[in-house]
Protein backbone atom coordinates (compact mmCIF):
# COMPACT_ATOMS: atom_id res chain seq x y z
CA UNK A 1 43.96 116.15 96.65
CA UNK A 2 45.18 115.50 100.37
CA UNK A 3 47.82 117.47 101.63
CA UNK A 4 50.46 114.65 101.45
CA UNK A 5 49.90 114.12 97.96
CA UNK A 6 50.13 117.89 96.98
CA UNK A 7 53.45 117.42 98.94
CA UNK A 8 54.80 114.52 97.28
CA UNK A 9 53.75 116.29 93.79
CA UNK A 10 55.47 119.90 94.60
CA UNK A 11 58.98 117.34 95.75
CA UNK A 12 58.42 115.63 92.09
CA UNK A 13 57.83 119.03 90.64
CA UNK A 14 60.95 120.82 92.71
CA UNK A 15 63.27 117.76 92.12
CA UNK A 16 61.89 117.74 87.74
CA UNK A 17 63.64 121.19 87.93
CA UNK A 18 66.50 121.20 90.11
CA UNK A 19 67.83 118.51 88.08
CA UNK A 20 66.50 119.68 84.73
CA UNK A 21 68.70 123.01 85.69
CA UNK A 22 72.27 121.25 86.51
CA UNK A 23 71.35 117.90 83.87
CA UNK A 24 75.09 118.38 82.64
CA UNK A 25 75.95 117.33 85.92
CA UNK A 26 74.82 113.76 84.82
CA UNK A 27 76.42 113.86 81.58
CA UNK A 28 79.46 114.98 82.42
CA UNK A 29 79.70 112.15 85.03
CA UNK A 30 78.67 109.16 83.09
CA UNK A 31 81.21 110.31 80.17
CA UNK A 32 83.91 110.07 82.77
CA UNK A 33 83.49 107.11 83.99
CA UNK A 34 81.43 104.91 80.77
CA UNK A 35 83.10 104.75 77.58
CA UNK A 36 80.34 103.05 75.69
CA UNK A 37 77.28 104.65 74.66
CA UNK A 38 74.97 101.70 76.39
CA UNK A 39 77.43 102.14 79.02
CA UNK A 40 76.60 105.87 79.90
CA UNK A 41 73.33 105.79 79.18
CA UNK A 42 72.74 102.86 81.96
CA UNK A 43 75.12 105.11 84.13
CA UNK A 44 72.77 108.15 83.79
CA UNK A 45 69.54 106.11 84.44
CA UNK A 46 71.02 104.62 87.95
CA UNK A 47 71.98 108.55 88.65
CA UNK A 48 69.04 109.87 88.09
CA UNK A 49 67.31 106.82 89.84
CA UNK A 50 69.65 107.44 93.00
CA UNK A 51 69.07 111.38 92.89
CA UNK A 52 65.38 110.53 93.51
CA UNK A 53 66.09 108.09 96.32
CA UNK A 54 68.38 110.59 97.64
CA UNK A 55 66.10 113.55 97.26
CA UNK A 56 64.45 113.21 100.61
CA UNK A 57 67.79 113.99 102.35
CA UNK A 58 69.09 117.10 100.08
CA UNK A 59 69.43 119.96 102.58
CA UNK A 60 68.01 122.74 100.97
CA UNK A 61 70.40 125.04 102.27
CA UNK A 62 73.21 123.66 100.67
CA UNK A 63 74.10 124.06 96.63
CA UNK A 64 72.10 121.50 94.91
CA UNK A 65 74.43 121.09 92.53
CA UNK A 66 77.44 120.42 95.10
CA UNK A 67 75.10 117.51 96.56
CA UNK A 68 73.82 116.47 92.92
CA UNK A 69 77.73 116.08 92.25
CA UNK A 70 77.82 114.06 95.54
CA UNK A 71 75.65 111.63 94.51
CA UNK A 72 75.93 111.29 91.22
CA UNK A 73 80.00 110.52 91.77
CA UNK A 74 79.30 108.18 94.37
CA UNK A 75 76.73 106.39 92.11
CA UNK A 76 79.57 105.91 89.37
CA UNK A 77 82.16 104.62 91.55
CA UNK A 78 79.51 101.87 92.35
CA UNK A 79 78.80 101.71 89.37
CA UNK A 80 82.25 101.20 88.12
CA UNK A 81 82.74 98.33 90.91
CA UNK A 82 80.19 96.45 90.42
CA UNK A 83 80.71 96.60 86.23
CA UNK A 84 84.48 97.27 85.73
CA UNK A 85 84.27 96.08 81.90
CA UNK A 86 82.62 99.62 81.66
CA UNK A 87 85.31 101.58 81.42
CA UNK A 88 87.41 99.54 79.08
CA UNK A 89 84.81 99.28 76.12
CA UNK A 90 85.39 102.17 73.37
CA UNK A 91 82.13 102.53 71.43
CA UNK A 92 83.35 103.55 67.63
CA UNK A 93 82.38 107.24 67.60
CA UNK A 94 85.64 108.05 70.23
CA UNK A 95 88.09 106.49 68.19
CA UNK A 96 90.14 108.92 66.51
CA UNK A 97 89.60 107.26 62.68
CA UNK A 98 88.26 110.24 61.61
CA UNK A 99 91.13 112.63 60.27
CA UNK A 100 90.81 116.17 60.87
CA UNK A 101 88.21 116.00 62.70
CA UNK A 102 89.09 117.91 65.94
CA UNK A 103 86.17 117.39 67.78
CA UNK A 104 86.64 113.95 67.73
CA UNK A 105 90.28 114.06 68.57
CA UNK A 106 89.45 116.11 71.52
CA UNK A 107 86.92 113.51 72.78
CA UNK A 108 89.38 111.08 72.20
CA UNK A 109 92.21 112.37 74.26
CA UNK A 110 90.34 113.61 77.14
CA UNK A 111 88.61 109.86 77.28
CA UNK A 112 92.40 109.05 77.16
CA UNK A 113 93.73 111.33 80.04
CA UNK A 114 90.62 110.33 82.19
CA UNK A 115 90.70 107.01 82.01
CA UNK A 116 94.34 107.03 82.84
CA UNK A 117 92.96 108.69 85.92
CA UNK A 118 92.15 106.79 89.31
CA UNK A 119 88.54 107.54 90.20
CA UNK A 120 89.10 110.09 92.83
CA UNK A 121 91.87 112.07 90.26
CA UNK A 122 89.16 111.35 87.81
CA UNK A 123 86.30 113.31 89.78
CA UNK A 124 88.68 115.90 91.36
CA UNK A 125 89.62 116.85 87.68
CA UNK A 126 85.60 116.71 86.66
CA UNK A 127 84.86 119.13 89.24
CA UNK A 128 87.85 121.62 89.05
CA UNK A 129 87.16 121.80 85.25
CA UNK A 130 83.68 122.54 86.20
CA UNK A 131 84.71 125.60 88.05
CA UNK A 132 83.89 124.77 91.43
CA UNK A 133 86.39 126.50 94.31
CA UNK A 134 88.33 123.86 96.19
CA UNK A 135 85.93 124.22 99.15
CA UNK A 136 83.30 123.01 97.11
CA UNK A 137 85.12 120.81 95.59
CA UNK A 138 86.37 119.59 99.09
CA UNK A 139 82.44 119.41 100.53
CA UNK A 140 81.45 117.18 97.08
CA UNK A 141 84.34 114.61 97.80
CA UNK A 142 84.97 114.42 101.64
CA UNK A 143 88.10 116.39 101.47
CA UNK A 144 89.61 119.01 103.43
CA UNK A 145 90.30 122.69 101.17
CA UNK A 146 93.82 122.13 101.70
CA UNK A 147 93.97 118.01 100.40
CA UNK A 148 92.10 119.29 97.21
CA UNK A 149 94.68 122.34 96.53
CA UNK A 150 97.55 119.71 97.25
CA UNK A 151 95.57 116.70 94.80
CA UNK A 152 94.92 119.16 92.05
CA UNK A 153 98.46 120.68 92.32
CA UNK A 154 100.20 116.94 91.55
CA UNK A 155 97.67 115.97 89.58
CA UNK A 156 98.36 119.21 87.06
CA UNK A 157 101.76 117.85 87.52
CA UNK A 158 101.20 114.55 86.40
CA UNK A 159 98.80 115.48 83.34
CA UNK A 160 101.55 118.12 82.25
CA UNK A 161 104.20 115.28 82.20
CA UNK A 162 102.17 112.53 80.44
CA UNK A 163 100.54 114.39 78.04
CA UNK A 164 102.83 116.58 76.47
């Protein structure tokens, strides 16, 4: 095997884990912004397909899974403009028909406070629940530390007045 392939087979092989490792990344991204089950499963195809394309340019001294975040936020706001019917289908399985059942009621109202959530409230709220600091946070979305303490701060605000 020439060098160049060993190369492009060690990338496949680095890439297979990096993303195997931080996978909820994807999830977590196409349930914010796809309702339907089609819907997010298309959604985590074209992230995973962008990750690849993307892969060449991920600085390796940087968290992966700040840049993974990156691109896989950027890839549903696309996503979302190019096939805004996405996030206004409700597949049966969120619907709250189900009584008692508090799993289901949970997925219901956090599809319900996130898609009453502009897409940049929508990912700042993805990623602060995630953990990450605001400088991360700040580095994933092209925001300044200070802009993502102020963001967060009205939108706890806001979710504490419409959803108590």
């Amino acid at each position: 095997m020439k060098f160049r392939e060993r190369s492009k087979v060690a990338d496949k092989e680095r890439f297979e884990t990096l993303v195997a490792r931080h996978s909820g990344i994807v999830q977590k991204v196409a349930f914010a912004y796809a309702w339907s089950a089609d819907d997010r499963a298309d959604l985590a195809q074209e992230i995973r397909i962008r990750l690849w394309q993307a892969f060449p340019s991920y600085d390796s001294q940087r968290s992966f899974s700040t840049w993974m975040y990156r691109v896989a936020l950027n890839t549903a706001l696309t996503y979302v403009h190019r096939k805004p019917q996405a996030t206004l289908a409700i597949d049966e399985q969120s619907e709250v028909g189900i009584a008692g059942n508090e799993q289901t009621e949970s997925r219901f109202l956090i599809e319900s406070i996130l898609r009453s959530l502009d897409a940049l409230n929508r990912a700042l709220l993805i990623l602060h629940l995630e953990g990450l600091s605001y400088a991360e946070i700040g580095e994933t979305l092209g925001l300044s530390e200070s802009n993502v303490g102020a963001k967060l701060s009205r939108l706890r605000e806001r979710l504490r007045t419409d959803f108590q």
